[in-house]
Structures are given as C-alpha cells and as structure tokens.
N, C-alpha and C. Protein backbone atom coordinates (compact mmCIF):
# COMPACT_ATOMS: atom_id res chain seq x y z
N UNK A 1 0.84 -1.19 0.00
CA UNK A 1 0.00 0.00 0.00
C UNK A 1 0.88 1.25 0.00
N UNK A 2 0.61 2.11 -0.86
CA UNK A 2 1.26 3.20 -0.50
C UNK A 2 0.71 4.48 -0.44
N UNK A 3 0.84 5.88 -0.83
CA UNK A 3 0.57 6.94 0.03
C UNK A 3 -1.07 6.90 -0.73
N UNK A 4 -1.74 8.25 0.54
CA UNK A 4 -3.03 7.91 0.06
C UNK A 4 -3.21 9.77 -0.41
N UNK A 5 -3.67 9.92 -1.62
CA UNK A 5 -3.84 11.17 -2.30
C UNK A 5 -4.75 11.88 -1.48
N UNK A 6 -5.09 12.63 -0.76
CA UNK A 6 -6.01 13.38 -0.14
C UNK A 6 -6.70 14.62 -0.60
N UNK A 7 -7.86 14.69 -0.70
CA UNK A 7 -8.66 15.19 -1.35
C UNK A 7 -9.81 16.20 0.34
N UNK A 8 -10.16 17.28 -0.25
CA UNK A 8 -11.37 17.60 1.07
C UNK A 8 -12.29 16.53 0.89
N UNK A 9 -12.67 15.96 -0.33
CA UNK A 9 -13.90 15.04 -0.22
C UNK A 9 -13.47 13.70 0.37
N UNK A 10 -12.08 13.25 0.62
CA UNK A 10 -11.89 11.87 1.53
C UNK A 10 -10.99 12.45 2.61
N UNK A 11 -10.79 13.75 3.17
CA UNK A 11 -9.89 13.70 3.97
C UNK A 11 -11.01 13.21 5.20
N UNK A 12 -11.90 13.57 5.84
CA UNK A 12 -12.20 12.73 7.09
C UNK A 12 -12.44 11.27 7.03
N UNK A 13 -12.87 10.45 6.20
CA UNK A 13 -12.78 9.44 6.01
C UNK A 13 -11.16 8.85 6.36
N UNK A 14 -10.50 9.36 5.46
CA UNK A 14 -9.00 8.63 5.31
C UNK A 14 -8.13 9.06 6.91
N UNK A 15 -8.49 10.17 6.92
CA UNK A 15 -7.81 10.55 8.18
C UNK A 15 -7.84 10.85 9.34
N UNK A 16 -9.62 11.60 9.46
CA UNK A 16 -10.23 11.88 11.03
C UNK A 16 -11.29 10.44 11.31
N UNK A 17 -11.04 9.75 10.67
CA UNK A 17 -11.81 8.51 11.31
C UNK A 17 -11.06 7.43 11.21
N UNK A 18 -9.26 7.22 10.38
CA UNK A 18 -8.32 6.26 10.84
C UNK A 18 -8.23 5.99 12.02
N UNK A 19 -8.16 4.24 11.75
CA UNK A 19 -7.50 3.87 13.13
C UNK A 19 -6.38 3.79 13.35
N UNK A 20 -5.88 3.83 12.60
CA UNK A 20 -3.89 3.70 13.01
C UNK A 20 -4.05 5.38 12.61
N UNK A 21 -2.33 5.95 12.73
CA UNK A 21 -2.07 6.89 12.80
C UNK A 21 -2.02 7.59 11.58
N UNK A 22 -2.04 8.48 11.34
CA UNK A 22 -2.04 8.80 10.09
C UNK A 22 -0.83 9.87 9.32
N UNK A 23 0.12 10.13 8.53
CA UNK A 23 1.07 11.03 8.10
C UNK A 23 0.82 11.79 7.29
N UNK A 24 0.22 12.72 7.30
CA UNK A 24 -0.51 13.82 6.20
C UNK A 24 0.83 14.68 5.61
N UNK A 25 1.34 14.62 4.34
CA UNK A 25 2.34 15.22 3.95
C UNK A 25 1.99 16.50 3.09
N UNK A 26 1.89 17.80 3.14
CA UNK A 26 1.39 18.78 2.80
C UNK A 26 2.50 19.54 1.58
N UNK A 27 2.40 19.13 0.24
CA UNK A 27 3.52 19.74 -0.74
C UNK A 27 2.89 20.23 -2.06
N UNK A 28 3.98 20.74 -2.82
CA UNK A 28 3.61 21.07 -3.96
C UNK A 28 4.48 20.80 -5.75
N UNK A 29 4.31 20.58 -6.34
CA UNK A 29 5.43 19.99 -7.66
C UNK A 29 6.13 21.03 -7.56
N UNK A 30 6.10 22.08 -7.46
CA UNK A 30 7.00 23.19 -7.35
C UNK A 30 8.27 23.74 -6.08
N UNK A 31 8.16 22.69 -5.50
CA UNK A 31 8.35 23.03 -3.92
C UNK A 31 9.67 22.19 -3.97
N UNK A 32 11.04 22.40 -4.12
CA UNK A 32 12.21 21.32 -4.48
C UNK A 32 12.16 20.35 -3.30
N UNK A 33 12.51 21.31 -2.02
CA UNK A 33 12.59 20.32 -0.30
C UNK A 33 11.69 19.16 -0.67
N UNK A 34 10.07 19.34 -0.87
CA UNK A 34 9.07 18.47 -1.23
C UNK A 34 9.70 17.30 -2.08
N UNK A 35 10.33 17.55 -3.59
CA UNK A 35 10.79 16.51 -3.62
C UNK A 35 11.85 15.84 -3.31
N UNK A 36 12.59 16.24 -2.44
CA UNK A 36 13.64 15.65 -2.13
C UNK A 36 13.17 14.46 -0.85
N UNK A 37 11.88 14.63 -0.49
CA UNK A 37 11.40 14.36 1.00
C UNK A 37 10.75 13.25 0.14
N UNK A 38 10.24 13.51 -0.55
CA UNK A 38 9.20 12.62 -1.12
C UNK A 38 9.07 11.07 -1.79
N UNK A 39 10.82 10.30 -1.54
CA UNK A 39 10.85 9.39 -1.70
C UNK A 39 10.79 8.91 -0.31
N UNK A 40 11.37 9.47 0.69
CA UNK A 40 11.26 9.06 2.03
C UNK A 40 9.36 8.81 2.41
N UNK A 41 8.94 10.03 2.34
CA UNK A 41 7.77 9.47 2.64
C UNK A 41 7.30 8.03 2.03
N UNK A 42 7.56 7.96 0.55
CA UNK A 42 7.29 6.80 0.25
C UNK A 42 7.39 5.99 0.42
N UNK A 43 9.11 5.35 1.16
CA UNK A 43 9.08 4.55 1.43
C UNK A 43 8.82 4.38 3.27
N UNK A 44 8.59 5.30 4.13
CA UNK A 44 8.21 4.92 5.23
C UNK A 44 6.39 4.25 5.04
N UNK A 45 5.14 4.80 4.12
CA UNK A 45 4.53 4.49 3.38
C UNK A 45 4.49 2.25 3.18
N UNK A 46 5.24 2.03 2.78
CA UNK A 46 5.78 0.87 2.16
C UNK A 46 6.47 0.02 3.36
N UNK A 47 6.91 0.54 4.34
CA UNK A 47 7.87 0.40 5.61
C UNK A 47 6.44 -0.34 6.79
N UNK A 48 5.99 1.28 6.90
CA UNK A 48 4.65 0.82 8.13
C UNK A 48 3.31 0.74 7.58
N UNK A 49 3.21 0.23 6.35
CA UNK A 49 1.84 -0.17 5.55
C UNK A 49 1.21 -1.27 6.90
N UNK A 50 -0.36 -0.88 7.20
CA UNK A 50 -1.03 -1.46 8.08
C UNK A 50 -0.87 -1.37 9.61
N UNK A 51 0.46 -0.21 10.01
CA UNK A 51 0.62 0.57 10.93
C UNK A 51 0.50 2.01 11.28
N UNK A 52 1.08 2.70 10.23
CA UNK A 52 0.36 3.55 9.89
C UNK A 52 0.04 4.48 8.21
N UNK A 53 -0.82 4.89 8.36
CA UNK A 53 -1.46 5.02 6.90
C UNK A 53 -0.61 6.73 6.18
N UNK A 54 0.20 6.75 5.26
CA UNK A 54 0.30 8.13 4.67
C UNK A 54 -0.31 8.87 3.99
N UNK A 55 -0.91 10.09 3.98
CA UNK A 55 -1.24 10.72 2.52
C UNK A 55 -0.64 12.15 2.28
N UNK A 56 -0.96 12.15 1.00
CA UNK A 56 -0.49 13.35 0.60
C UNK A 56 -1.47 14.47 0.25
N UNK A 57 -0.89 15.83 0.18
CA UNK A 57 -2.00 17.01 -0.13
C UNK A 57 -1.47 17.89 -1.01
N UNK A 58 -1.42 18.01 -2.30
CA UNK A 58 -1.32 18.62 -2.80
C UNK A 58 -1.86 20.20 -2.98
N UNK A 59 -0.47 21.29 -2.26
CA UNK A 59 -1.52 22.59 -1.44
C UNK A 59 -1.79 23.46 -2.30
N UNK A 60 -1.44 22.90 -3.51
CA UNK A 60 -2.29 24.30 -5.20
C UNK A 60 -3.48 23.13 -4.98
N UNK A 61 -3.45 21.99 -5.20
CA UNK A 61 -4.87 21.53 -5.96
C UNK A 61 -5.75 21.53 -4.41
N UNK A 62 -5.76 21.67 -3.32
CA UNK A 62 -6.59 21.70 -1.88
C UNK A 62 -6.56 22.72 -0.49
N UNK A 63 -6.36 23.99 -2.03
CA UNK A 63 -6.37 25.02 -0.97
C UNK A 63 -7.32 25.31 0.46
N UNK A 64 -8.51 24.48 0.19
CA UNK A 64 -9.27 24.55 1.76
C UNK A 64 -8.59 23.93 2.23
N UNK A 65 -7.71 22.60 2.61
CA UNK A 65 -7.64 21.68 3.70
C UNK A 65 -6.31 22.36 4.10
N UNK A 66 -5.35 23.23 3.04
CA UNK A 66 -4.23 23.49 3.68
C UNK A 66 -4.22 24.96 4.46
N UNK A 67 -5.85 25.74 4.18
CA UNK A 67 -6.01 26.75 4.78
C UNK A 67 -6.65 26.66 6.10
N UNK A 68 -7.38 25.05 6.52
CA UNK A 68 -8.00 24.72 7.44
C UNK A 68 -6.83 24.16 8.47
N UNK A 69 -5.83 23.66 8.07
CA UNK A 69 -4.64 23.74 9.14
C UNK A 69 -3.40 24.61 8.81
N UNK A 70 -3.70 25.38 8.58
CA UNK A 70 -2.40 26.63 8.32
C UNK A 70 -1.08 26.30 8.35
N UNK A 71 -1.19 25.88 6.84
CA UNK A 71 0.35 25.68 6.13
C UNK A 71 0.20 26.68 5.33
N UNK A 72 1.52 27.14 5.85
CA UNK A 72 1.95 28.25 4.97
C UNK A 72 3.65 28.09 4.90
N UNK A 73 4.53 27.10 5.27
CA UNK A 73 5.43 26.46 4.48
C UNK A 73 5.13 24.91 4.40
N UNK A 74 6.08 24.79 3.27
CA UNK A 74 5.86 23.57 2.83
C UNK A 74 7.60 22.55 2.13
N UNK A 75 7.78 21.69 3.03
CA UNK A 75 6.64 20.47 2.84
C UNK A 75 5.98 20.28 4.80
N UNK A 76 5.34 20.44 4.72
CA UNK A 76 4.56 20.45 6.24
C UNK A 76 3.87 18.73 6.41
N UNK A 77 4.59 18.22 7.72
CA UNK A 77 4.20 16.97 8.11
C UNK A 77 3.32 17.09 9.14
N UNK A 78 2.07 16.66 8.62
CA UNK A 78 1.52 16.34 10.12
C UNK A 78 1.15 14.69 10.84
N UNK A 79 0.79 14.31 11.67
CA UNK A 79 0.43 13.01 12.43
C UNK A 79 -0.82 13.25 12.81
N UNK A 80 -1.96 12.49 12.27
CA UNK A 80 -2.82 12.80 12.60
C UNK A 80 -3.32 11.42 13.66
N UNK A 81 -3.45 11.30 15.50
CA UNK A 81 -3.90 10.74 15.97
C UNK A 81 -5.57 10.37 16.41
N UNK A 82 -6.31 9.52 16.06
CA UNK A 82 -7.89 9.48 16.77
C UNK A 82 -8.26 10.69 16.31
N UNK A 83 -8.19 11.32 15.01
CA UNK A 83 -8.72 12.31 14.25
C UNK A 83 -7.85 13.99 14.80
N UNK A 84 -7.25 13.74 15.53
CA UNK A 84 -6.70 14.92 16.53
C UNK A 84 -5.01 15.12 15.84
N UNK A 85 -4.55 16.48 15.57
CA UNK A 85 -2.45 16.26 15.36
C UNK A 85 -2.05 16.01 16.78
N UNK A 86 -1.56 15.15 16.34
CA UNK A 86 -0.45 14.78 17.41
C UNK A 86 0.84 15.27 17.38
N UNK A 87 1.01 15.28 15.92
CA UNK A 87 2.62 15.68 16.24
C UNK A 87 2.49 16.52 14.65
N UNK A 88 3.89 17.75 14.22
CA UNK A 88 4.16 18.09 13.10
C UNK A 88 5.47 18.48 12.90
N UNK A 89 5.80 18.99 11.98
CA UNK A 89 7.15 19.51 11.38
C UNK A 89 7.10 20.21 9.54
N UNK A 90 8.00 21.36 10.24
CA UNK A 90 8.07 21.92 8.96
C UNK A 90 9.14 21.76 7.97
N UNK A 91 9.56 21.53 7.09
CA UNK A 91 10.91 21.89 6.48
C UNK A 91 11.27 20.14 6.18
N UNK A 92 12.07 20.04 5.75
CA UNK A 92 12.70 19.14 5.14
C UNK A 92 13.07 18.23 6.43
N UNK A 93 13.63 17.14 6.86
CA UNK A 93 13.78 16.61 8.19
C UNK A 93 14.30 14.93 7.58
N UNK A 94 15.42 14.57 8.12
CA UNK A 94 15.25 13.18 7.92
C UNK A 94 14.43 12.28 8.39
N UNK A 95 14.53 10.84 7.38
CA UNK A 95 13.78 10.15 7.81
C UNK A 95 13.70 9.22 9.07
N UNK A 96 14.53 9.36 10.14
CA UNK A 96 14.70 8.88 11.14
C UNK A 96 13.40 10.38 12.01
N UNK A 97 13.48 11.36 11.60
CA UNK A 97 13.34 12.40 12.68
C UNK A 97 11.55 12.29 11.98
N UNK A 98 11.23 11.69 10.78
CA UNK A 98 9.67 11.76 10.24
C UNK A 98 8.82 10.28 11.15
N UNK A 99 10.07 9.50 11.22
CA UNK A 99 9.58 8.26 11.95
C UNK A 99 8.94 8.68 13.56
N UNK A 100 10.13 9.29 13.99
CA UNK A 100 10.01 9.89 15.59
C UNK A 100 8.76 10.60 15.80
N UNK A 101 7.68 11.33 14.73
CA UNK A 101 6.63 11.82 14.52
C UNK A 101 5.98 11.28 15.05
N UNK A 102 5.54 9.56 14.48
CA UNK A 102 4.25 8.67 14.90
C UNK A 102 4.75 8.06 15.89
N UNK A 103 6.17 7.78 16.13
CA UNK A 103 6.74 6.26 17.19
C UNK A 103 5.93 7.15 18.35
C-alpha cells in the first residue's frame, strides 16, 4: 500500500476517522525540499503499511484543507492521531526524525 492522495472530499474518512495513525504530507510539484522528502515518505509508506497510513495534499490543488490547518510552508508533516495532530514539522527533516513523529 502506499501513500493515500487526499482530497477535502476523503480527507475525514481517510484521516479523522483512521485507526492507526495517520502522516498527512502537505507539498507542492514546485516546492524542491518536497521533492527531495518525497521518496522518504514513500518509502516509510511501504515500511509501516497497516501501521500507519500516509497521505499526501497537494496545497495548489486543496487550498481549503491546507487553509484549514495553516500551512503556509511547505513540505509540512503532520500526524494525525484518533482524528486529533499529534505531532508536526516543517521543512525538510530526515527520515529517522519523520519516523520519531508517529513512534
């Protein structure tokens, strides 16, 4: 399984009503950090498939959801616990320090 595309029309489904934890990755094709991050997400994605669930948000194509949690840099990680953030980070971050998010 890998990341899950997030949309306003499945974000509570996919993410405020997950039961495992959730990694909401907030970027844009234009955004370089974003892709440099963006194989990591993938493969943590691929790593804790059925532990916890990733998606992504593309913040040109879902300007409500990234104005409803105020990102205004990017690539912005959040953890979404029992529908609630638990944890976030801004900026680029290794993947040991994206893991430390959900552990």
């Amino acid at each position: 399984m890998s990341e899950v595309i997030l949309t306003k029309d499945n974000f509570n489904k996919e993410v405020l009503e997950s039961d495992i934890p959730v990694l909401v990755d907030f970027w844009a094709s234009w955004c370089g950090p974003c892709k440099m991050i963006s194989p990591v997400i993938s493969e943590i994605a691929e790593e804790y498939a059925g532990k916890v669930k990733v998606g992504k948000i593309n913040v040109d194509e879902q300007p409500d959801l990234s104005a409803q949690f105020n990102i205004v840099s990017i690539p912005t990680l959040l953890v979404f616990k029992n529908g609630r953030i638990a944890n976030s980070s801004v900026g680029l971050i290794p993947k040991d320090a994206i893991v430390k998010l959900f552990d």
